[in-house]
N, C-alpha and C. Protein backbone atom coordinates (compact mmCIF):
# COMPACT_ATOMS: atom_id res chain seq x y z
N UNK A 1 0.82 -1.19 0.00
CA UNK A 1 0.00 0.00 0.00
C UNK A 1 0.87 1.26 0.00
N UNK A 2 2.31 1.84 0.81
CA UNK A 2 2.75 2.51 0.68
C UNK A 2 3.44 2.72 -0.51
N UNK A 3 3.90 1.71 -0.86
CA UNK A 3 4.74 1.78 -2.69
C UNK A 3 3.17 2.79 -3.70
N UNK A 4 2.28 1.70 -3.78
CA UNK A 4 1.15 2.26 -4.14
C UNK A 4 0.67 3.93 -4.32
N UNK A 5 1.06 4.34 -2.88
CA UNK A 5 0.53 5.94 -2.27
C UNK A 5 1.71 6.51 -2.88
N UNK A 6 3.22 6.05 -2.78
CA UNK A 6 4.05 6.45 -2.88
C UNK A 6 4.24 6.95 -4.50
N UNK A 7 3.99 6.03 -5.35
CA UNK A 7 3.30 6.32 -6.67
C UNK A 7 2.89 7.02 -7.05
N UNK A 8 1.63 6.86 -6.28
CA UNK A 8 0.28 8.23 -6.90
C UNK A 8 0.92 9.56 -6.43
N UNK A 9 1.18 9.73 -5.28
CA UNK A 9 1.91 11.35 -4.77
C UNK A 9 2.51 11.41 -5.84
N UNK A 10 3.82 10.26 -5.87
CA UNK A 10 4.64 10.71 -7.00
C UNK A 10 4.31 11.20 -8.39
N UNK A 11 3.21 10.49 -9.06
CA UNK A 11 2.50 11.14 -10.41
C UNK A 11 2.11 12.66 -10.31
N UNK A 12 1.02 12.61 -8.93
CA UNK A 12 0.98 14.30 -8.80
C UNK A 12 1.69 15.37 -8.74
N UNK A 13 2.99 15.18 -7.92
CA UNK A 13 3.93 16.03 -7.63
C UNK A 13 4.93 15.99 -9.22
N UNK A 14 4.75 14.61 -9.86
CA UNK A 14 5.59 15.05 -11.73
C UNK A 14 4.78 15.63 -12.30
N UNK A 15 3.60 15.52 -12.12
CA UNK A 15 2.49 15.87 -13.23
C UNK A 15 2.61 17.07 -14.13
N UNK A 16 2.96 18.27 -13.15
CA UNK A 16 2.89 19.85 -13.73
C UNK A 16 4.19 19.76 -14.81
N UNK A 17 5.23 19.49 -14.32
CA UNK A 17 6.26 19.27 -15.18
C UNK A 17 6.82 18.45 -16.38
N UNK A 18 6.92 18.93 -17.38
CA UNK A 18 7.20 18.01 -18.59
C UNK A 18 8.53 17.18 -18.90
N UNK A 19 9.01 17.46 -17.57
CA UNK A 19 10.65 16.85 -17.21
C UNK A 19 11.25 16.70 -16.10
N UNK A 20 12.01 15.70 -15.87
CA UNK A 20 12.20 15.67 -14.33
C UNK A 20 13.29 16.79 -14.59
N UNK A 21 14.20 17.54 -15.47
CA UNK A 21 15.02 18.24 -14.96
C UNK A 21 14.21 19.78 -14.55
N UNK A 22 13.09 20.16 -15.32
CA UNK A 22 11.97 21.05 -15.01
C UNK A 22 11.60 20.42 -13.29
N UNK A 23 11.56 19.93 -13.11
CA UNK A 23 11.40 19.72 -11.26
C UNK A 23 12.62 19.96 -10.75
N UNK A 24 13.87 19.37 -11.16
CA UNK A 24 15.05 19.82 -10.23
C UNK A 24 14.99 21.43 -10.26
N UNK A 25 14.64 21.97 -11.35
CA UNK A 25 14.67 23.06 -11.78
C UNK A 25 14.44 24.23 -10.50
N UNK A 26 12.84 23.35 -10.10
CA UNK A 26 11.60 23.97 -9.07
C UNK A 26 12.50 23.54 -7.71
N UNK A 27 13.09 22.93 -7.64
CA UNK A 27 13.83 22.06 -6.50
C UNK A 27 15.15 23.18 -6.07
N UNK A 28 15.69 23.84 -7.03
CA UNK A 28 16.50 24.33 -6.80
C UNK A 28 16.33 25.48 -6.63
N UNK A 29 15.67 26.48 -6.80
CA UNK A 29 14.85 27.34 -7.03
C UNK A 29 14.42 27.76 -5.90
N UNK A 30 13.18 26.77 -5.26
CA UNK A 30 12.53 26.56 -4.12
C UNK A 30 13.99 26.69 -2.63
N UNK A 31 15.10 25.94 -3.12
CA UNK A 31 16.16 25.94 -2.23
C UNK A 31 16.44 27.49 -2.14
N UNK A 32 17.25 28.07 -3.62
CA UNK A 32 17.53 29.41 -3.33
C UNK A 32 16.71 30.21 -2.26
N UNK A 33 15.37 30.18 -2.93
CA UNK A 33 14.75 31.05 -1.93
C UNK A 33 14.34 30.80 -0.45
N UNK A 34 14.80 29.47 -0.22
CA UNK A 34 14.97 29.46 1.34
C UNK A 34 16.42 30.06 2.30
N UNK A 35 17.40 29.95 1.03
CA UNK A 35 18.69 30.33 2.00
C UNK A 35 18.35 32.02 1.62
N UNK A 36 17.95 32.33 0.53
CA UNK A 36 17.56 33.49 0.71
C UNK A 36 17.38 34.11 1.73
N UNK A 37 16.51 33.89 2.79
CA UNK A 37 16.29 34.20 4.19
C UNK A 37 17.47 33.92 4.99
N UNK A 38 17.90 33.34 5.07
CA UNK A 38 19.47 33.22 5.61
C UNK A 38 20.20 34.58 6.03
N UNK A 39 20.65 35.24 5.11
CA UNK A 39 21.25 36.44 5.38
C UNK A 39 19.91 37.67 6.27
N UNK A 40 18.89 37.61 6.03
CA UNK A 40 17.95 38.54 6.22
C UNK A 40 17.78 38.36 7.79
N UNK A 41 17.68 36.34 8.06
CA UNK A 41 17.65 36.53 9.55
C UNK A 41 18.96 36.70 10.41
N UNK A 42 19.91 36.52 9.33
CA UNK A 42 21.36 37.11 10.16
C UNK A 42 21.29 38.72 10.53
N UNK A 43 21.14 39.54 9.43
CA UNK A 43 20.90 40.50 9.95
C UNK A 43 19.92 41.03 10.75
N UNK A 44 18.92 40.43 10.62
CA UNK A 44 17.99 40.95 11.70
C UNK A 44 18.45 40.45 13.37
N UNK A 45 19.40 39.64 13.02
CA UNK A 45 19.14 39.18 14.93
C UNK A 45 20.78 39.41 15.15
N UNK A 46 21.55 40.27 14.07
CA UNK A 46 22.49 41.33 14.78
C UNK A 46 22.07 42.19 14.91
N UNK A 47 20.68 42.85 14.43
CA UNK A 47 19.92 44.25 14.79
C UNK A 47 19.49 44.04 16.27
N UNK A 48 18.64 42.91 16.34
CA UNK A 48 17.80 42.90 17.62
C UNK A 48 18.59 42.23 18.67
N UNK A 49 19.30 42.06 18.28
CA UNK A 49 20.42 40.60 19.55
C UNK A 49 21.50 41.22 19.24
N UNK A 50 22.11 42.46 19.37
CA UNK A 50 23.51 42.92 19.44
C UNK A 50 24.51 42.66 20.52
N UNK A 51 23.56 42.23 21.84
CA UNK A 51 24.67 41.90 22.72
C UNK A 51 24.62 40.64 23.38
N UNK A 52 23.98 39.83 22.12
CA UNK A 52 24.19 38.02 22.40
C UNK A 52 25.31 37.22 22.46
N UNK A 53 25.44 36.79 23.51
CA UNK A 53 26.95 36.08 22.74
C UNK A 53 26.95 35.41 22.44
N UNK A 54 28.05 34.87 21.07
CA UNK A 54 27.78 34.00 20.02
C UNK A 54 29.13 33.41 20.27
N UNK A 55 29.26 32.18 20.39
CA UNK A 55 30.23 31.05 20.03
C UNK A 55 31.00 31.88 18.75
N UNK A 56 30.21 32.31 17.45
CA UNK A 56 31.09 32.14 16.58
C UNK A 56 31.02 33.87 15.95
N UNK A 57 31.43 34.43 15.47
CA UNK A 57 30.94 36.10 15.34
C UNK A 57 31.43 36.32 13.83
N UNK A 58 31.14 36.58 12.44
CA UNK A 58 31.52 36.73 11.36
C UNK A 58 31.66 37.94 10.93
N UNK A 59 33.22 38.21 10.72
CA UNK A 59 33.70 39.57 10.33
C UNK A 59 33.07 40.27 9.27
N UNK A 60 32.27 41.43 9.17
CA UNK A 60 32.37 41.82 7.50
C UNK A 60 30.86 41.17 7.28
N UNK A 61 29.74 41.21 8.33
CA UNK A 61 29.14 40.39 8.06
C UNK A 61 27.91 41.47 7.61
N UNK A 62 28.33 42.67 7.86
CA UNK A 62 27.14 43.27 7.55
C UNK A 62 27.42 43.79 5.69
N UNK A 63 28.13 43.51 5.33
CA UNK A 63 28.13 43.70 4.32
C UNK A 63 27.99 42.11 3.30
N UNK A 64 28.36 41.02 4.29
CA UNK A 64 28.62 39.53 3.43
C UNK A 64 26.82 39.53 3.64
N UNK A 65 26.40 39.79 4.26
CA UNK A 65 25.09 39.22 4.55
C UNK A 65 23.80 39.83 3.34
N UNK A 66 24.25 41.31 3.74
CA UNK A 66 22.99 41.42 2.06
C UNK A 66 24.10 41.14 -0.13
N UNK A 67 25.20 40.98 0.20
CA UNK A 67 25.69 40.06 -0.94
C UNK A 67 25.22 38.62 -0.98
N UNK A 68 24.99 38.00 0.61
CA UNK A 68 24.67 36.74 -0.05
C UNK A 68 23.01 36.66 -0.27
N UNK A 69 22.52 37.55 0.18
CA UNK A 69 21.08 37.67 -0.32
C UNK A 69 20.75 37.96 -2.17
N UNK A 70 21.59 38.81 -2.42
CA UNK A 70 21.90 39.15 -4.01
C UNK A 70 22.40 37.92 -4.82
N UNK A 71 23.46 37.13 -3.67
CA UNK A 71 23.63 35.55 -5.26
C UNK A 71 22.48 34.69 -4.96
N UNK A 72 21.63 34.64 -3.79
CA UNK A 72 20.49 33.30 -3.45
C UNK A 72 19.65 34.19 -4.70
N UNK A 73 18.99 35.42 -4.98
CA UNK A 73 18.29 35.78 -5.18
C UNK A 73 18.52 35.76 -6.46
N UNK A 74 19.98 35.50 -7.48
CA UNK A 74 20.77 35.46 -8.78
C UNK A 74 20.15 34.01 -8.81
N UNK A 75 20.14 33.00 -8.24
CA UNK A 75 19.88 31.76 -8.39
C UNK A 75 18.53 31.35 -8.85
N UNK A 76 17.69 32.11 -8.20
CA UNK A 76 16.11 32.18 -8.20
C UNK A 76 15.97 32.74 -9.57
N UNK A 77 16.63 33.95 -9.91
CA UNK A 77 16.23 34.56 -11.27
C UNK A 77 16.54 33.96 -12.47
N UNK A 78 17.36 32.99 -12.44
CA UNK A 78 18.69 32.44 -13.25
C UNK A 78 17.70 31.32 -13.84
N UNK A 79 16.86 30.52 -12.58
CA UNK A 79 16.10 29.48 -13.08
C UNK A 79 14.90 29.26 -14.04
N UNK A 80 14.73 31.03 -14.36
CA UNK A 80 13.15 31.61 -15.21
C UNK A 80 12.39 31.85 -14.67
N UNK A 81 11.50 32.18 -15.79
CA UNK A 81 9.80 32.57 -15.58
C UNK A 81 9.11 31.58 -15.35
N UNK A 82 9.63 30.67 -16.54
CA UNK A 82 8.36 29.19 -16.24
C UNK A 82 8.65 28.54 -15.09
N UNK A 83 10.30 28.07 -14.48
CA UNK A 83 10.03 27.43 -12.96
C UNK A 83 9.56 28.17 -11.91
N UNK A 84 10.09 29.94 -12.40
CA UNK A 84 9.73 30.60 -11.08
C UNK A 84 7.69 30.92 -10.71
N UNK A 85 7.49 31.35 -11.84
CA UNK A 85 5.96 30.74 -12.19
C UNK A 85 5.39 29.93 -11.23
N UNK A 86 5.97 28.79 -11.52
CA UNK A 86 5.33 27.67 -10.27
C UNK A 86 5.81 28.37 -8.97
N UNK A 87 6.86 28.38 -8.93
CA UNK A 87 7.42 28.62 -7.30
C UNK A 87 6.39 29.62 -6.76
N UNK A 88 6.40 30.52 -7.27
CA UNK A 88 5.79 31.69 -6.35
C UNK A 88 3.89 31.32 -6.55
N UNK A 89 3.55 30.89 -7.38
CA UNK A 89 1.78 30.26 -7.01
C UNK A 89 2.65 29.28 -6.31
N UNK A 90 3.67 28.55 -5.73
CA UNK A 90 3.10 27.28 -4.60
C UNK A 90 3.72 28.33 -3.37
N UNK A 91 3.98 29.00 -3.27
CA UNK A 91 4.41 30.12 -2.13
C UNK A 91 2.78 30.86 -2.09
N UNK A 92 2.51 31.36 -2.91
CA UNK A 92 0.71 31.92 -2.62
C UNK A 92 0.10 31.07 -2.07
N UNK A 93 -0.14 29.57 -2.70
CA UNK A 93 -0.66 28.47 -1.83
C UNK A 93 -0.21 28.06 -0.69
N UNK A 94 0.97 28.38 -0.43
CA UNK A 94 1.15 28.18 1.15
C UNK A 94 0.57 29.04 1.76
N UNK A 95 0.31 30.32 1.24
CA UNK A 95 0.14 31.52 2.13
C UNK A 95 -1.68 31.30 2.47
N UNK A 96 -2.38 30.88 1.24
CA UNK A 96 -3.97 30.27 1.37
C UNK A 96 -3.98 29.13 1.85
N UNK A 97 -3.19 28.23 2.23
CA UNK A 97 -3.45 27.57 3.21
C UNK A 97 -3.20 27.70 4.72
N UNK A 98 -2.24 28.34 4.86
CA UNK A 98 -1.55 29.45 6.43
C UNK A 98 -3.37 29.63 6.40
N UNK A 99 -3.90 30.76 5.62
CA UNK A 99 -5.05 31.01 5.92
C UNK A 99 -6.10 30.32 6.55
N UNK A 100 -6.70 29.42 5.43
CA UNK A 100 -7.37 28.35 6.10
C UNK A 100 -7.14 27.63 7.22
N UNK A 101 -5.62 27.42 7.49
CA UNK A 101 -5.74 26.65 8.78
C UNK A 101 -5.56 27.57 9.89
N UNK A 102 -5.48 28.56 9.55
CA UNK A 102 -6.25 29.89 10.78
C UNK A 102 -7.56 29.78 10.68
N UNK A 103 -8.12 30.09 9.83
CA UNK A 103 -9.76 29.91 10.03
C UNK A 103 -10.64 28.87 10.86
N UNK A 104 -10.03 27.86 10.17
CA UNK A 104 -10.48 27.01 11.00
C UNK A 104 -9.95 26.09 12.38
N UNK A 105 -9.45 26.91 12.87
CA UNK A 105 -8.77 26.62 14.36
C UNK A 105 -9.43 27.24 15.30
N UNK A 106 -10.05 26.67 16.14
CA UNK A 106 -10.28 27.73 17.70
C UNK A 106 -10.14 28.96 17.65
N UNK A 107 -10.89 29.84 18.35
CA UNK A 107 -10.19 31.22 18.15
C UNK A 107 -9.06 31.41 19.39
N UNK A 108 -9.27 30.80 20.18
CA UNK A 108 -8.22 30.49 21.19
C UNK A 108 -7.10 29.67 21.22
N UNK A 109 -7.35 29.15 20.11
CA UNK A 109 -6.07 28.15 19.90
C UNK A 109 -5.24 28.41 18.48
N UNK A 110 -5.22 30.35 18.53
CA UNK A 110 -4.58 31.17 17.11
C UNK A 110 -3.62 31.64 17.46
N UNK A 111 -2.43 31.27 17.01
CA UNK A 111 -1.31 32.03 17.33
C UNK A 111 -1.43 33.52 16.59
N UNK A 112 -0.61 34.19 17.10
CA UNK A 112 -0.86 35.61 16.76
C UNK A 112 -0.50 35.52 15.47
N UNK A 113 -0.69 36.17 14.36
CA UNK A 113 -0.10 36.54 12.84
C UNK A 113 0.42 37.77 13.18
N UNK A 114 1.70 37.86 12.72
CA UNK A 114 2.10 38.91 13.32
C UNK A 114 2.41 39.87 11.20
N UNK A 115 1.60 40.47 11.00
CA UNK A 115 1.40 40.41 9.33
C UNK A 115 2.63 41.87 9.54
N UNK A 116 2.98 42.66 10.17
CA UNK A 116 3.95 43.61 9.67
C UNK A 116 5.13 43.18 9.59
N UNK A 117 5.49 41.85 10.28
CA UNK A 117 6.59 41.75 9.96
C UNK A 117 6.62 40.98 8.54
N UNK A 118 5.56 40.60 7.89
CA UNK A 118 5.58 39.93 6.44
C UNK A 118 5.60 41.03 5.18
N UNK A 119 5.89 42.36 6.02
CA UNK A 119 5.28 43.59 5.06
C UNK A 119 6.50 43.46 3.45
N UNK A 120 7.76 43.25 4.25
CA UNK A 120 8.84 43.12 3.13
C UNK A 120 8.69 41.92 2.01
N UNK A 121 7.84 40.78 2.56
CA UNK A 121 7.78 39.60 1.82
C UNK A 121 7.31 39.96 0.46
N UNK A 122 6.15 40.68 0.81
CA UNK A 122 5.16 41.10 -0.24
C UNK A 122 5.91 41.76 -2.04
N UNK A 123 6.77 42.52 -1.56
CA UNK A 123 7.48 43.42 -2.57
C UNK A 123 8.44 42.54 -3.26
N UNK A 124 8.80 41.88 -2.33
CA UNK A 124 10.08 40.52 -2.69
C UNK A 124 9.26 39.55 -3.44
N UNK A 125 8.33 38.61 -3.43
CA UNK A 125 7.96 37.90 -4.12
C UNK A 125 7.62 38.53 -5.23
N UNK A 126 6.64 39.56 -5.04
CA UNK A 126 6.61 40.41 -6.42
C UNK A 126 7.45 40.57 -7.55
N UNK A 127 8.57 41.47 -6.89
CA UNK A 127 9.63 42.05 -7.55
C UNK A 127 10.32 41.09 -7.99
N UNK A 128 10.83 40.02 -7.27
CA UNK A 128 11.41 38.71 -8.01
C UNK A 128 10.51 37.82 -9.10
N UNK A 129 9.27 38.11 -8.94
CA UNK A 129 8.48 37.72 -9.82
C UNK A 129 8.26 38.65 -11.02
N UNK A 130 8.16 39.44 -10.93
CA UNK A 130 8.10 40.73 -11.99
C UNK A 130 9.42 40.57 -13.08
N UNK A 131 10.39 40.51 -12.18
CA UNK A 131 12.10 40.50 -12.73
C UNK A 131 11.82 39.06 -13.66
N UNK A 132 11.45 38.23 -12.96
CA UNK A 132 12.04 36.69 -13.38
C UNK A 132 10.51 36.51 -14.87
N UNK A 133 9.59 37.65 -14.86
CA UNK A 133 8.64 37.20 -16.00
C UNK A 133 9.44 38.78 -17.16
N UNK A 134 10.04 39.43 -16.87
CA UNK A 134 10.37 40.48 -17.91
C UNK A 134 12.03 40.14 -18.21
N UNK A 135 12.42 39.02 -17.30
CA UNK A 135 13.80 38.61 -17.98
C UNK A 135 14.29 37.94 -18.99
N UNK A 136 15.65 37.54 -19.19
CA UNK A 136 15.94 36.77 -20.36
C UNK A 136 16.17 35.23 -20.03
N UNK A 137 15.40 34.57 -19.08
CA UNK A 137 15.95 33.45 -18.68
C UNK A 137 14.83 32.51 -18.67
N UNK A 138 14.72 31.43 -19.57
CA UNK A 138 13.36 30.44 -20.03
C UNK A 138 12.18 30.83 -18.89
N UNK A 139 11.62 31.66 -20.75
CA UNK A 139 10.32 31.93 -20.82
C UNK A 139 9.64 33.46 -20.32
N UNK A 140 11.01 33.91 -19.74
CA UNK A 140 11.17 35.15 -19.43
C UNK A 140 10.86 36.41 -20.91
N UNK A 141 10.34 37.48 -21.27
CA UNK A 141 9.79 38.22 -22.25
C UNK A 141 10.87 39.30 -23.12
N UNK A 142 12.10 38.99 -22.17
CA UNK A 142 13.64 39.38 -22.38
C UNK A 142 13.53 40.64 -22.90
N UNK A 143 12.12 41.33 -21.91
CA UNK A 143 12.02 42.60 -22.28
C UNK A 143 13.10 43.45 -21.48
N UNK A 144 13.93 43.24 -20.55
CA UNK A 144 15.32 43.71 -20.04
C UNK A 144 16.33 43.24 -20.09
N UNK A 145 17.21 43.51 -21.28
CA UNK A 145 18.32 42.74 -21.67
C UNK A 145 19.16 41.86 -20.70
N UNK A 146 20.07 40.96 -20.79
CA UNK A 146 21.09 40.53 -20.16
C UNK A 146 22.14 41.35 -19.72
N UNK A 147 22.81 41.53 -18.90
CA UNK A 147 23.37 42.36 -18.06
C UNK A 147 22.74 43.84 -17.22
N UNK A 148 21.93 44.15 -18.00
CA UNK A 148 20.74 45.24 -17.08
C UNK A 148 19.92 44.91 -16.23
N UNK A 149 19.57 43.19 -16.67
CA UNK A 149 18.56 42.63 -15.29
C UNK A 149 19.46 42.12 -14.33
N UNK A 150 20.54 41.65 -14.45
CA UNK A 150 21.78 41.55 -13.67
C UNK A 150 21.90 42.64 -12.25
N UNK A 151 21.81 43.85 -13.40
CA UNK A 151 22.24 45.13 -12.58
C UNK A 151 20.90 45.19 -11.76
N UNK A 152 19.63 45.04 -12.18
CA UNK A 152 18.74 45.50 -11.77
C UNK A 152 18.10 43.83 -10.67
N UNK A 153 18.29 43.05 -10.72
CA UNK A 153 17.87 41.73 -9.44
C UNK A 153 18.87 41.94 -8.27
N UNK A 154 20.45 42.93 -8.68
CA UNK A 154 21.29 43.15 -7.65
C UNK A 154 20.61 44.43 -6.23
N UNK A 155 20.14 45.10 -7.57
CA UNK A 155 19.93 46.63 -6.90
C UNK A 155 18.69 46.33 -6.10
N UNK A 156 17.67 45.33 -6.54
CA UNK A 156 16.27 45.05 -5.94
C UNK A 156 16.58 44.82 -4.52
N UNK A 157 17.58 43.39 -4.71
CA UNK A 157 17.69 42.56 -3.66
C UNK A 157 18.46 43.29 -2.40
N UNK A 158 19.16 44.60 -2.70
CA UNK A 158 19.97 45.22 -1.86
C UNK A 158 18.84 46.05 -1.17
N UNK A 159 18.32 46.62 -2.00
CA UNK A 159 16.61 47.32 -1.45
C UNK A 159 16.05 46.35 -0.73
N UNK A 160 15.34 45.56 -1.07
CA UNK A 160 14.54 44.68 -0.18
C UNK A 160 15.22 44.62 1.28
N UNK A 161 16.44 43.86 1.02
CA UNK A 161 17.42 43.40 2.78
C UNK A 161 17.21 44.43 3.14
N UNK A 162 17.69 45.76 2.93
CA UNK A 162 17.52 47.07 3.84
C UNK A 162 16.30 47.28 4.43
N UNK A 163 15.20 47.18 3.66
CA UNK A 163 13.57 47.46 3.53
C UNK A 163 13.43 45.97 5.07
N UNK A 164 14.13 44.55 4.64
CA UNK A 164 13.57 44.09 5.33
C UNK A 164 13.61 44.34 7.03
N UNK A 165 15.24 44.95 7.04
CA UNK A 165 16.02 45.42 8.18
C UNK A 165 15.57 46.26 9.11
N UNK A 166 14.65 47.04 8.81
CA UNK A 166 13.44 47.96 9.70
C UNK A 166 13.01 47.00 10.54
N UNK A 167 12.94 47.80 11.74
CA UNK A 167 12.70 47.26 13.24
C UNK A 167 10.90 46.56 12.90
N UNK A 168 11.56 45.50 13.48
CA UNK A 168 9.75 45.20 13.24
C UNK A 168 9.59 44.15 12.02
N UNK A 169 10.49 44.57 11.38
CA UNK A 169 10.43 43.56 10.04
C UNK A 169 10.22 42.26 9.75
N UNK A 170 11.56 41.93 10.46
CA UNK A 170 11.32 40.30 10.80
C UNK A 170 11.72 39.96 12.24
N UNK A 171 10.90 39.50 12.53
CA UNK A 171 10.96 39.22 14.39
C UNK A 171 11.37 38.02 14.58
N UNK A 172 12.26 37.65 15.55
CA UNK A 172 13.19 37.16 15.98
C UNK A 172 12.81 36.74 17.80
N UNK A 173 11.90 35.54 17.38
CA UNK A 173 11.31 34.99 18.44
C UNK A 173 11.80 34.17 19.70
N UNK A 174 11.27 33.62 20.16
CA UNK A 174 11.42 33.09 21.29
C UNK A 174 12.43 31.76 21.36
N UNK A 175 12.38 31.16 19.36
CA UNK A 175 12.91 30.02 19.45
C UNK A 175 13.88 29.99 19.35
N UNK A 176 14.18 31.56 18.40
CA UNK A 176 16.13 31.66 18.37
C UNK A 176 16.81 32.23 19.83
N UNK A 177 15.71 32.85 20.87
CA UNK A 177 16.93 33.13 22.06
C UNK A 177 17.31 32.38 22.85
């Protein structure tokens, strides 16, 4: 029975894609934009935790930290319109399901949404989405040449980290102190 289930998931989850390298594609993609956050919560919890002490302390970090947000975010753009396409509707669908399973929970048993600190997300999925459908990279409208969208996914991504860096932005809870 599990081979079976294991199957059928598996058909659904190939289905959208006309290739398994079009899934590594989404696979890798999906990765970027998780280490993406990486640098964003580094800097945020040298903003809010300046006098934590850390086992390990990285020199130069306020500057390594929104560069490495600019190559995760080179990675994401690099992969297209058509994988990024998917990525960001299954990022909306996470976000409509976050929903629903607020709705239907207790009203006492709701953790807080704390929505200002998601305020930066909003512009970022966008803007990486905007970039990655007017670029030159499969399926992209290569209505902004090669090396100008370069210049211009660098300059976004340096905006955003700053944008995200406002107090309040991203909060830095209970599980990292």
């Amino acid at each position: 029975m599990a081979i079976v289930l294991s199957f059928i998931v598996g058909l659904i989850v190939f289905f959208p894609f006309p290739s398994w390298i079009k899934l590594v594609g989404l696979i890798v993609s999906a990765n970027a934009l998780v280490y993406a956050f990486a640098p964003l919560v580094f800097g945020a919890l040298r903003a809010q935790e300046p006098d934590r002490e850390r086992p390990f302390k990285l020199s130069g970090g306020s500057i390594l930290a929104p560069l490495g947000f600019v190559a995760a975010n080179y990675i994401v753009y690099f992969t297209g319109w058509v994988t990024n396409s998917k990525l960001f509707l299954l990022v909306l669908l996470g976000f409509v399901v976050l929903g629903i399973s607020y709705a239907i929970q207790p009203v006492d048993q709701r953790p807080p949404l704390e929505w200002k600190a998601t305020g930066w997300m909003w512009p970022y999925f966008g803007g990486m989405a905007l970039l990655s459908y007017l670029g030159s990279f499969e399926g992209g409208k290569k209505a902004i040449p090669f090396g100008l969208d370069l210049v211009l996914v660098a300059v976004f991504s340096v905006i955003i980290y700053f944008f995200a860096m406002r107090p309040g932005s991203i909060l830095i809870g209970p599980v990292c102190t």
